[in-house]
N, C-alpha and C. Protein backbone atom coordinates (compact mmCIF):
# COMPACT_ATOMS: atom_id res chain seq x y z
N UNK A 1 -6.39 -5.20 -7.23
CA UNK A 1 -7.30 -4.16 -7.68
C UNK A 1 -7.88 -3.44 -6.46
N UNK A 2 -8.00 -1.75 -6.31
CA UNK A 2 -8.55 -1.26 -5.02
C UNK A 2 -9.98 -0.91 -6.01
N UNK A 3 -11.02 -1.24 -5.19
CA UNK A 3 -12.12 -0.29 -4.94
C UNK A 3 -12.62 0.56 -4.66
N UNK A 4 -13.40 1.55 -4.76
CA UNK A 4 -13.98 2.81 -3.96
C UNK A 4 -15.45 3.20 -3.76
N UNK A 5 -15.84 3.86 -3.75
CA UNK A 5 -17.14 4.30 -3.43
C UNK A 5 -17.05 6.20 -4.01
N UNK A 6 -17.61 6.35 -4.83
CA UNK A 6 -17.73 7.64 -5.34
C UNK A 6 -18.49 8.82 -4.84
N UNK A 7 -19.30 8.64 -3.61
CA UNK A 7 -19.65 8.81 -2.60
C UNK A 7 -18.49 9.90 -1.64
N UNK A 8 -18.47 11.32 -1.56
CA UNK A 8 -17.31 11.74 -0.97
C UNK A 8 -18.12 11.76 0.58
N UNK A 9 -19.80 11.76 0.98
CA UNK A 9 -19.98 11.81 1.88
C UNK A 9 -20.90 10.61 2.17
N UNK A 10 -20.39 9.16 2.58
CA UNK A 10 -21.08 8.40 2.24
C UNK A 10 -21.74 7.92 3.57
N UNK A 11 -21.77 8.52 4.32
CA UNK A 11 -21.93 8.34 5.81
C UNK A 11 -23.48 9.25 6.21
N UNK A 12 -24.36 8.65 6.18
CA UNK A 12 -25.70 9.99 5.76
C UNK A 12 -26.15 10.30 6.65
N UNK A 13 -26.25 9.14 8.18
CA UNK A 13 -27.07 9.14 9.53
C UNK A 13 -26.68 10.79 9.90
N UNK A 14 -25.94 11.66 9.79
CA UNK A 14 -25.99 12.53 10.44
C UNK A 14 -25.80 13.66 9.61
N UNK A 15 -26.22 13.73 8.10
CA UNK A 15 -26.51 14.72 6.94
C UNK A 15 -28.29 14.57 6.75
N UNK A 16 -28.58 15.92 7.26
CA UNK A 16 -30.18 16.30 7.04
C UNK A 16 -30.29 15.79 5.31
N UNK A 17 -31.25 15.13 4.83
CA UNK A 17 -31.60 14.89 3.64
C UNK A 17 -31.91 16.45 2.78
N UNK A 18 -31.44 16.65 1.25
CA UNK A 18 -31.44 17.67 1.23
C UNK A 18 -33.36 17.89 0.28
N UNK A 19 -33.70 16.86 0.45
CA UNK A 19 -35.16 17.19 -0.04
C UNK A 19 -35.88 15.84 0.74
N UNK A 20 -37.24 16.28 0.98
CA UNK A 20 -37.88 14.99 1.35
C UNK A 20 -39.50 15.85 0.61
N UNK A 21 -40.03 14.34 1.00
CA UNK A 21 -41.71 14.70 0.77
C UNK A 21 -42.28 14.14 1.34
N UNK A 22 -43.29 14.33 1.92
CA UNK A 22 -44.33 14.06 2.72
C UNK A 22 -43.81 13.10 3.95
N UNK A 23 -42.96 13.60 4.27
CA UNK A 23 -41.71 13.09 5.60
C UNK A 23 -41.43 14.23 6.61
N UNK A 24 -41.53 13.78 7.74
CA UNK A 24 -41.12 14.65 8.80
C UNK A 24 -39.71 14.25 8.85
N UNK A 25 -38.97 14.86 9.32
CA UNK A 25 -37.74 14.82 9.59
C UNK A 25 -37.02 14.95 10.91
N UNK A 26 -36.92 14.18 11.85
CA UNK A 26 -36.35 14.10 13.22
C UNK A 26 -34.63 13.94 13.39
N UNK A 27 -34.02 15.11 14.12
CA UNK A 27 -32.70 14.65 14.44
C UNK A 27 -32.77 14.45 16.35
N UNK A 28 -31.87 12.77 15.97
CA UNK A 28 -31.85 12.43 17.77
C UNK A 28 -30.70 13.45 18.58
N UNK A 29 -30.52 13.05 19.96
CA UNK A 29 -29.55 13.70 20.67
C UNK A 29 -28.12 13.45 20.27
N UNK A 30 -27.85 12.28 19.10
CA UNK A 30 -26.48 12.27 19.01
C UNK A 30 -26.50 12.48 17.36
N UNK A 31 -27.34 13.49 16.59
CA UNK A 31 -27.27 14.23 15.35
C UNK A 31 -27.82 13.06 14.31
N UNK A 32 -28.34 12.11 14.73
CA UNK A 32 -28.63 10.99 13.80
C UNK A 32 -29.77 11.56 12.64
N UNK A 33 -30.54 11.65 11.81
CA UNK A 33 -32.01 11.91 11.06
C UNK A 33 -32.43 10.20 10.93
N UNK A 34 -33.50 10.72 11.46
CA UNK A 34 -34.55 9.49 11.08
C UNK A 34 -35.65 10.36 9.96
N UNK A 35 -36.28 9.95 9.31
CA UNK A 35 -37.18 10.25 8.46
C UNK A 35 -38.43 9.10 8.62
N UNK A 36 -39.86 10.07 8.86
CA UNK A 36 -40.95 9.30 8.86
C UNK A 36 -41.79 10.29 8.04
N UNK A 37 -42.99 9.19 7.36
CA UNK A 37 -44.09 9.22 6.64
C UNK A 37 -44.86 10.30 7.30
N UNK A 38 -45.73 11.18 6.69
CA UNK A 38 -46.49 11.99 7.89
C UNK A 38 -47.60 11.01 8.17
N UNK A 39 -48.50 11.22 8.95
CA UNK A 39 -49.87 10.43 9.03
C UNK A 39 -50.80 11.03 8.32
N UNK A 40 -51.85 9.98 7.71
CA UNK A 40 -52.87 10.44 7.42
C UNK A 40 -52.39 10.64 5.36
N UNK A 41 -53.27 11.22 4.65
CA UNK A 41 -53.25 11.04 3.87
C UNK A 41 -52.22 10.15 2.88
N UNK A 42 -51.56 10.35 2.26
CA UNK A 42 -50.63 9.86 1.29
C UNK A 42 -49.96 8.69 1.56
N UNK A 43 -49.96 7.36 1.45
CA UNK A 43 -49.11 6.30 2.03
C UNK A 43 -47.60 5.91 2.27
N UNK A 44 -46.67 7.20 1.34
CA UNK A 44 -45.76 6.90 1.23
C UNK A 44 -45.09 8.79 0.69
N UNK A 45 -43.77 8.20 1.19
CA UNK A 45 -43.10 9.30 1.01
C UNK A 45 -41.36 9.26 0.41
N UNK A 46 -40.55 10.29 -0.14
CA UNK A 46 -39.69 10.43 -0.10
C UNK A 46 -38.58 10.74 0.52
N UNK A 47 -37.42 10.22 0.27
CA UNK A 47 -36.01 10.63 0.94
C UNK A 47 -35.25 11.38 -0.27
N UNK A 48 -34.35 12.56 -0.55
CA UNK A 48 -33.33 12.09 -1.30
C UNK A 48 -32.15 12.15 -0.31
N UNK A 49 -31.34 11.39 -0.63
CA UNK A 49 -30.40 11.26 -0.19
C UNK A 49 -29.31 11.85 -0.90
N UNK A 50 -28.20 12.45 -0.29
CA UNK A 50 -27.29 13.06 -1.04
C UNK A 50 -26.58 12.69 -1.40
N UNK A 51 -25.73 12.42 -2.37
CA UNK A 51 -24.56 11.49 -2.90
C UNK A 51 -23.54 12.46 -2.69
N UNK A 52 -23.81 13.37 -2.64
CA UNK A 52 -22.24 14.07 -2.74
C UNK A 52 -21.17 13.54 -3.68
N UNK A 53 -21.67 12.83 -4.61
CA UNK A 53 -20.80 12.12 -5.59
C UNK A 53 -19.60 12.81 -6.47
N UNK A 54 -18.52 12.11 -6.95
CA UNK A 54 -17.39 12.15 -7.53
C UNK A 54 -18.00 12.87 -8.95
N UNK A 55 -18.91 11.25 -9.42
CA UNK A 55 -19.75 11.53 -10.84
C UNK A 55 -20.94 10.73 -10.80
N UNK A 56 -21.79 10.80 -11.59
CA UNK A 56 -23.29 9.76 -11.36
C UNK A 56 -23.27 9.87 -12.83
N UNK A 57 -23.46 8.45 -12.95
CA UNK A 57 -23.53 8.31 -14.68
C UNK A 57 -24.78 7.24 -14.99
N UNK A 58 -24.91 7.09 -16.42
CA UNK A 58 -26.39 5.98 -16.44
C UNK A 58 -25.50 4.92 -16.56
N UNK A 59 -26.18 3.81 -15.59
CA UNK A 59 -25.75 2.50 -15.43
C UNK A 59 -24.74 2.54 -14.29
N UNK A 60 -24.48 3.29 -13.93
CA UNK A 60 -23.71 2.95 -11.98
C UNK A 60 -24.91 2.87 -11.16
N UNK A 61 -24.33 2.37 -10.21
CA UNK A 61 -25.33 1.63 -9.14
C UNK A 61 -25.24 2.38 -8.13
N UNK A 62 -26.42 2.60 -7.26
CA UNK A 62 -26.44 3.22 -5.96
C UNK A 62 -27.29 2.63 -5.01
N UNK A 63 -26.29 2.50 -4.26
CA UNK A 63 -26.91 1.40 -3.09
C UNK A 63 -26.70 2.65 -1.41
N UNK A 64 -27.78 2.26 -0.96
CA UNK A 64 -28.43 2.58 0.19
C UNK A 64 -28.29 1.86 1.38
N UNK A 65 -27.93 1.94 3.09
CA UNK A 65 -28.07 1.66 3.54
C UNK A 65 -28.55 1.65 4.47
N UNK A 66 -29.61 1.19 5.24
CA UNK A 66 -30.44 1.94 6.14
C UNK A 66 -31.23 1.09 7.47
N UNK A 67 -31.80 1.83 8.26
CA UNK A 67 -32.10 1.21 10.13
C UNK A 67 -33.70 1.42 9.12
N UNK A 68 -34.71 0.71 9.54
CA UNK A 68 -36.37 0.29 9.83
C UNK A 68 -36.56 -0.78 10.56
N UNK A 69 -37.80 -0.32 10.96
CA UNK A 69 -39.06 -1.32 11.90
C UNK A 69 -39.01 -2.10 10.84
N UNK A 70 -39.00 -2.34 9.52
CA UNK A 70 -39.64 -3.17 8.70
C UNK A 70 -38.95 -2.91 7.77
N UNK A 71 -37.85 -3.55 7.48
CA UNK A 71 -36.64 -3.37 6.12
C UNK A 71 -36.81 -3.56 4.92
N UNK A 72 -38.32 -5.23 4.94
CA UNK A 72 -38.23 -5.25 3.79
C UNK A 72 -39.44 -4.84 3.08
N UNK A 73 -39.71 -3.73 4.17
CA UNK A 73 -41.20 -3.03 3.25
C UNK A 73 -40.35 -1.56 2.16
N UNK A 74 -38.97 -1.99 2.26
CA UNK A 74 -38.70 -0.88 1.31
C UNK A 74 -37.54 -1.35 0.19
N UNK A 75 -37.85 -2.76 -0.47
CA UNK A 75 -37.57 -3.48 -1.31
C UNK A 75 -38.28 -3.81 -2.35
N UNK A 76 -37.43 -3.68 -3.42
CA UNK A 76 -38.67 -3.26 -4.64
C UNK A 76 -39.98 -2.24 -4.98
N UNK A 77 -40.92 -3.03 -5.20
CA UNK A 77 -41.74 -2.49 -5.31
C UNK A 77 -42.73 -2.70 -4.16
N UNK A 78 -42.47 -2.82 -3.23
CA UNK A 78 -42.95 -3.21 -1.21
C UNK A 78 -43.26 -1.74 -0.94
N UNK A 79 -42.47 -1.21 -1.64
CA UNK A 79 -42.80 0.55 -1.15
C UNK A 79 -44.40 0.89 -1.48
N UNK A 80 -44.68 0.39 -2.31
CA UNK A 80 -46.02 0.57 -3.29
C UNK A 80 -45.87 1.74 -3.80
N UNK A 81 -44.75 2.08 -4.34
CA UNK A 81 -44.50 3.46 -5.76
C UNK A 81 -43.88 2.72 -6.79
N UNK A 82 -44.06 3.38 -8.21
CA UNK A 82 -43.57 3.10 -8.83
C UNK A 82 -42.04 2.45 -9.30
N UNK A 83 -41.73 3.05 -8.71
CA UNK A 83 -39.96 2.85 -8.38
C UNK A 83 -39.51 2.99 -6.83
N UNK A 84 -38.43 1.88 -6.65
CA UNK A 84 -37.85 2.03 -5.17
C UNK A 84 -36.81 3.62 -4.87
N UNK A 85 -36.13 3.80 -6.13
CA UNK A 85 -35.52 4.43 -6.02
C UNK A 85 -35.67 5.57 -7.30
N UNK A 86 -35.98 6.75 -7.69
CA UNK A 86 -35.87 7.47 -8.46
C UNK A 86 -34.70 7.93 -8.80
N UNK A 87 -35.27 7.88 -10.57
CA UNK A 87 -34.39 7.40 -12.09
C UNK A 87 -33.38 6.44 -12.14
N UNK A 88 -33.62 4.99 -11.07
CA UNK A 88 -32.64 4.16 -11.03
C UNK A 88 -34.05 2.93 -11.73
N UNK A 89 -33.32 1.82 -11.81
CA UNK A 89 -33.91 0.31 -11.85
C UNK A 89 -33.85 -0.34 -10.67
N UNK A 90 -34.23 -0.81 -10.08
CA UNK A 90 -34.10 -1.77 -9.16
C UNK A 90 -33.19 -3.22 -9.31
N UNK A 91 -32.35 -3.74 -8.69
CA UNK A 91 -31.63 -4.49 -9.18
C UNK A 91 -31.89 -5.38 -7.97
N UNK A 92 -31.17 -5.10 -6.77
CA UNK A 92 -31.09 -6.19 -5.54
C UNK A 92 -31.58 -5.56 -3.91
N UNK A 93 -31.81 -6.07 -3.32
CA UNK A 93 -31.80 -5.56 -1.66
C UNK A 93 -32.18 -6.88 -0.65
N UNK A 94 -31.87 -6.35 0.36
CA UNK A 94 -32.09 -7.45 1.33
C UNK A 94 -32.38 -7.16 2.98
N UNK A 95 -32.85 -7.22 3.59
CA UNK A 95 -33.01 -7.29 5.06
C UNK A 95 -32.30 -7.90 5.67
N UNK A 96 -31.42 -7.42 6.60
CA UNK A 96 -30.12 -7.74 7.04
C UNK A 96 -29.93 -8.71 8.41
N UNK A 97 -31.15 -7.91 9.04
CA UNK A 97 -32.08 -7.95 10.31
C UNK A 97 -32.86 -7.86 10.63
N UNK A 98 -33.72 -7.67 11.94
CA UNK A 98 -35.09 -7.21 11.94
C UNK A 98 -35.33 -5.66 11.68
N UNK A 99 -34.26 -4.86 11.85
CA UNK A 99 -34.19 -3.64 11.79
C UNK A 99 -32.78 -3.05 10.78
N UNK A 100 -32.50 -3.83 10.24
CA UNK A 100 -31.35 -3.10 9.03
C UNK A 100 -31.55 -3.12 7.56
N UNK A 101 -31.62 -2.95 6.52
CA UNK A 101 -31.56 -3.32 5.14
C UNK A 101 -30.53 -2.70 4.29
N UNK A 102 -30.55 -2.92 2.96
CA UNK A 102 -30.10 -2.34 1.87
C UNK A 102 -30.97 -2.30 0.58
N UNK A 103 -30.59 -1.58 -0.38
CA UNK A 103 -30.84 -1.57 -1.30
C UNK A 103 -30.04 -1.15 -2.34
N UNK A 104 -29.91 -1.64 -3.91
CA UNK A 104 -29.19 -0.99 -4.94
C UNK A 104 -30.70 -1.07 -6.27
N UNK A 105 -30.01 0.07 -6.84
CA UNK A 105 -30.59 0.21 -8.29
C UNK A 105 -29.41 0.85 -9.39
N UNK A 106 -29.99 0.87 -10.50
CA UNK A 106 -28.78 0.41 -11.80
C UNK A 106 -29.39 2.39 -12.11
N UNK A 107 -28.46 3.36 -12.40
CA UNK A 107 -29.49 4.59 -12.33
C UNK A 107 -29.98 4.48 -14.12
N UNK A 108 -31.09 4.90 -13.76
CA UNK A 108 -31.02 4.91 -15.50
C UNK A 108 -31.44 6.79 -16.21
N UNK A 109 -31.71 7.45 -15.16
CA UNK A 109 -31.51 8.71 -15.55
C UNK A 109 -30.99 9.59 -14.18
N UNK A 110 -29.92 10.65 -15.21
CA UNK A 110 -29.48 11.55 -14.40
C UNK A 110 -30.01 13.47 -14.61
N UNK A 111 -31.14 13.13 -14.65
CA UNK A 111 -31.67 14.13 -15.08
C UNK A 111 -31.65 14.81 -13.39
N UNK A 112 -31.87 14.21 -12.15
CA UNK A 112 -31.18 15.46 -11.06
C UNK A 112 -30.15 13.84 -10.50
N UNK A 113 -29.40 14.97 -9.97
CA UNK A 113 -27.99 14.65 -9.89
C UNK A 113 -28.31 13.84 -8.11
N UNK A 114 -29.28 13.99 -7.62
CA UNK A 114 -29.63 13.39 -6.15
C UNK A 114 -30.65 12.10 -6.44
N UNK A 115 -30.46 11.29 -6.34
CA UNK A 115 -31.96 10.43 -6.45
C UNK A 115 -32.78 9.95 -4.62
N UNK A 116 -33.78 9.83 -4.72
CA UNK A 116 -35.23 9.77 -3.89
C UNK A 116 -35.34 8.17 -3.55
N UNK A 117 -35.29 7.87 -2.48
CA UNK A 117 -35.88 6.59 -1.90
C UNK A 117 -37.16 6.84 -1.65
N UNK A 118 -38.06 5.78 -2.03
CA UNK A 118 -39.47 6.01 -1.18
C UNK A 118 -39.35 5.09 -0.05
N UNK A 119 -40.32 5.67 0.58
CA UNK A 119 -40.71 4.99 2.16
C UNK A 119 -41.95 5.03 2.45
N UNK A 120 -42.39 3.53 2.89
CA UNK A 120 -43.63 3.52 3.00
C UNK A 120 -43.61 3.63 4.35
N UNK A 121 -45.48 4.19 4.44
CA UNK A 121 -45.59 4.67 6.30
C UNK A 121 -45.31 3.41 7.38
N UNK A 122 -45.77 2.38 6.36
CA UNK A 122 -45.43 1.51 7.73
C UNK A 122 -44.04 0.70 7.88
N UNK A 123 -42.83 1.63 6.64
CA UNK A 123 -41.29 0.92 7.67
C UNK A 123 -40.87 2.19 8.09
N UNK A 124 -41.77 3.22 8.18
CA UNK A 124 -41.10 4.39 8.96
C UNK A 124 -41.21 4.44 10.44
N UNK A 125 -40.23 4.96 11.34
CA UNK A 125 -39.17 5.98 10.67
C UNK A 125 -37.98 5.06 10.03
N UNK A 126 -37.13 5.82 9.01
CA UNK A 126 -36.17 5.52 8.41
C UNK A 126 -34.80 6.32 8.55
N UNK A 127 -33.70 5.33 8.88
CA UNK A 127 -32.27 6.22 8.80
C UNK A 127 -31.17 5.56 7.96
N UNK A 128 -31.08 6.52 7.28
CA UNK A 128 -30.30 6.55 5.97
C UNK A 128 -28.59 6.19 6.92
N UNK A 129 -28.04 5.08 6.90
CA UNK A 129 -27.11 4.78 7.39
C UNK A 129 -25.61 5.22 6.66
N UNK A 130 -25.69 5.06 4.80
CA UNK A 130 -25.01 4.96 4.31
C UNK A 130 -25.24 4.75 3.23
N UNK A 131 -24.43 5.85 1.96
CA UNK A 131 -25.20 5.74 0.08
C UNK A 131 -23.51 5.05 -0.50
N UNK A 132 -23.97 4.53 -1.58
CA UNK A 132 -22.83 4.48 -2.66
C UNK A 132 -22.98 4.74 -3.74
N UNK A 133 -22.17 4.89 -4.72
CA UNK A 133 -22.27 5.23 -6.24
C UNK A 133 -21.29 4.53 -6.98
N UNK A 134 -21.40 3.72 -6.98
CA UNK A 134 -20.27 2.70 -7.76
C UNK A 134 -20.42 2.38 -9.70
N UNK A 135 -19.29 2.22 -10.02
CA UNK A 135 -19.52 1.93 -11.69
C UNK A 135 -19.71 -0.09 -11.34
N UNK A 136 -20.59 -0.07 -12.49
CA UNK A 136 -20.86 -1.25 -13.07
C UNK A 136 -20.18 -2.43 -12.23
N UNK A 137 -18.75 -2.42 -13.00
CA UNK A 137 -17.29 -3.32 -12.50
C UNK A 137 -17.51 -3.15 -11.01
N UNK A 138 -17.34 -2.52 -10.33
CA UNK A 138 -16.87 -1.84 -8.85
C UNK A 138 -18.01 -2.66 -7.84
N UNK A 139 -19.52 -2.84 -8.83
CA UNK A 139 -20.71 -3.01 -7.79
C UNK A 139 -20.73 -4.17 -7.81
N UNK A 140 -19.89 -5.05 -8.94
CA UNK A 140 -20.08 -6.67 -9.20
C UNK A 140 -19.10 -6.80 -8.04
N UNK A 141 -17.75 -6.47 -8.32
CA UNK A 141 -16.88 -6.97 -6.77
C UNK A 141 -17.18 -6.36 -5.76
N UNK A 142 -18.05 -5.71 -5.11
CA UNK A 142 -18.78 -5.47 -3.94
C UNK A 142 -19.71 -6.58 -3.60
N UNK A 143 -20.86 -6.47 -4.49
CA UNK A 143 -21.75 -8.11 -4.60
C UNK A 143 -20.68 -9.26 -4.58
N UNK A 144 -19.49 -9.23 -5.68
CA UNK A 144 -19.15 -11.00 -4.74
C UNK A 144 -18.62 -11.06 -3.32
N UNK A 145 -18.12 -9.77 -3.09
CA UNK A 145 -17.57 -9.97 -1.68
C UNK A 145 -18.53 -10.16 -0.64
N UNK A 146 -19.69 -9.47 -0.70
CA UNK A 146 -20.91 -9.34 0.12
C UNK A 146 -21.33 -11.32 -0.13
N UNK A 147 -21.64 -11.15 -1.11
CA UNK A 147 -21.99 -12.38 -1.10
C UNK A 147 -20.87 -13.71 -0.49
N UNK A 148 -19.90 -13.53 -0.66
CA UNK A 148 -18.47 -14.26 -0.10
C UNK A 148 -18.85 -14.58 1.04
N UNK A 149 -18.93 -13.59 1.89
CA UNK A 149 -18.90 -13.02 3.28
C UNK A 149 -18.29 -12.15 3.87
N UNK A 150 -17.65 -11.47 2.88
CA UNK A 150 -16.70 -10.96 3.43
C UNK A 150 -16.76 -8.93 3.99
N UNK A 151 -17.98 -8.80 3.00
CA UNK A 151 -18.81 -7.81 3.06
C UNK A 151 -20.06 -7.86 4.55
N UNK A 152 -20.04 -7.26 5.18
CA UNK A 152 -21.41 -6.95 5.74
C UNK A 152 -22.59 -7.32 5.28
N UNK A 153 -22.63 -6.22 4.34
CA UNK A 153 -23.39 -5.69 3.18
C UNK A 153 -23.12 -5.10 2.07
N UNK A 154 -23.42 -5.07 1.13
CA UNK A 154 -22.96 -4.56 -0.21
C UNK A 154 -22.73 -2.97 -0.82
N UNK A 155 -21.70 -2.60 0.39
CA UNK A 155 -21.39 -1.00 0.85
C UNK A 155 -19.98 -1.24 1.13
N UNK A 156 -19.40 0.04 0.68
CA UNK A 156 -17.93 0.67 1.18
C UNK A 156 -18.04 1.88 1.49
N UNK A 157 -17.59 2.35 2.38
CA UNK A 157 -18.04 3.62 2.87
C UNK A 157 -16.43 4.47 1.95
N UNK A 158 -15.36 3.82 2.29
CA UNK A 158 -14.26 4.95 2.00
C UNK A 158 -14.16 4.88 0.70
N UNK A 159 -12.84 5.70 0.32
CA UNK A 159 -12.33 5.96 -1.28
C UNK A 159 -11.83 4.78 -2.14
N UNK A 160 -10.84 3.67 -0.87
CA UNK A 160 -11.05 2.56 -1.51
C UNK A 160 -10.70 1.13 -0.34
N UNK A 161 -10.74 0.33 -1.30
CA UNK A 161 -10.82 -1.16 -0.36
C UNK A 161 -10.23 -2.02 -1.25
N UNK A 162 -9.38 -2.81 -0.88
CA UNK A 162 -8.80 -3.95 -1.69
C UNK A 162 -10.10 -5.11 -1.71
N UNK A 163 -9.91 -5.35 -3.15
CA UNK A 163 -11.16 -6.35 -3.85
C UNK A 163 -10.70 -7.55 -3.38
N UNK A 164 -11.58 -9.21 -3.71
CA UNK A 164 -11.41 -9.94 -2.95
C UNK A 164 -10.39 -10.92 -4.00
């Protein structure tokens, strides 16, 4: 069985986010975006990240991958917003390192076709390393492989990958 990632641009470190909120937006000398919280009022802010997706349907999963000071202040509900990820569920994430994480959520509306990470001020700045959009089936054999070992993390960047 091959796998894929529905994701045609799944590579984000060097795609400007195409909406943020209450985020400054920094590109380094080698085109990277980091995204930070502004200071001062509001505790937390948005990313969206672009999927550039194939299709986004309710119940595929989109998982995130990303560089912070503090990975797992943007797990679950650590963000302190309502949702980690907008019109998704929250399903799994993990801190990889002191400075790497992930995250997935199950989407449960596609009312806009981009969905919003929040970020709280204190794991900013944040760089969006890498998105996916996987169906149901696709995100379970990603999770066992991740979980196997055989995964990194629970991401495929290309069109496809032989399952385990």
């Amino acid at each position: 069985m091959t796998i894929g990632n529905m994701c045609v641009k799944p590579h984000t470190r060097a795609i400007k986010a195409s909406y943020y909120w209450n985020i400054d937006a920094m590109q380094d000398a080698e085109g990277t975006w980091r995204y930070a919280v502004n200071e001062g009022g509001f505790p937390r802010g948005t990313v969206r990240f672009s999927m550039y997706s194939t299709a986004i349907d309710i119940g595929d999963v989109l998982v995130c991958v990303y560089r912070s000071p503090h990975p797992s202040l943007l797990l679950g509900l650590n963000s302190g917003g309502e949702y980690n990820m907008r019109g998704c569920e929250y399903l799994a994430g993990a801190a990889l390192t002191e400075t790497m994480g992930w995250v997935a959520g199950r989407i449960t509306d596609i009312e806009c076709a981009d969905h919003e990470l929040v970020i709280h001020r204190d794991a900013s700045p944040v760089t969006l390393v890498g998105c996916g959009n996987y169906t149901p089936d696709i995100w379970e054999e990603i999770l066992d492989m991740y979980n196997a070992g055989i995964l990194q993390y629970p991401w495929i960047a290309g069109d496809s990958y032989p399952s385990a």
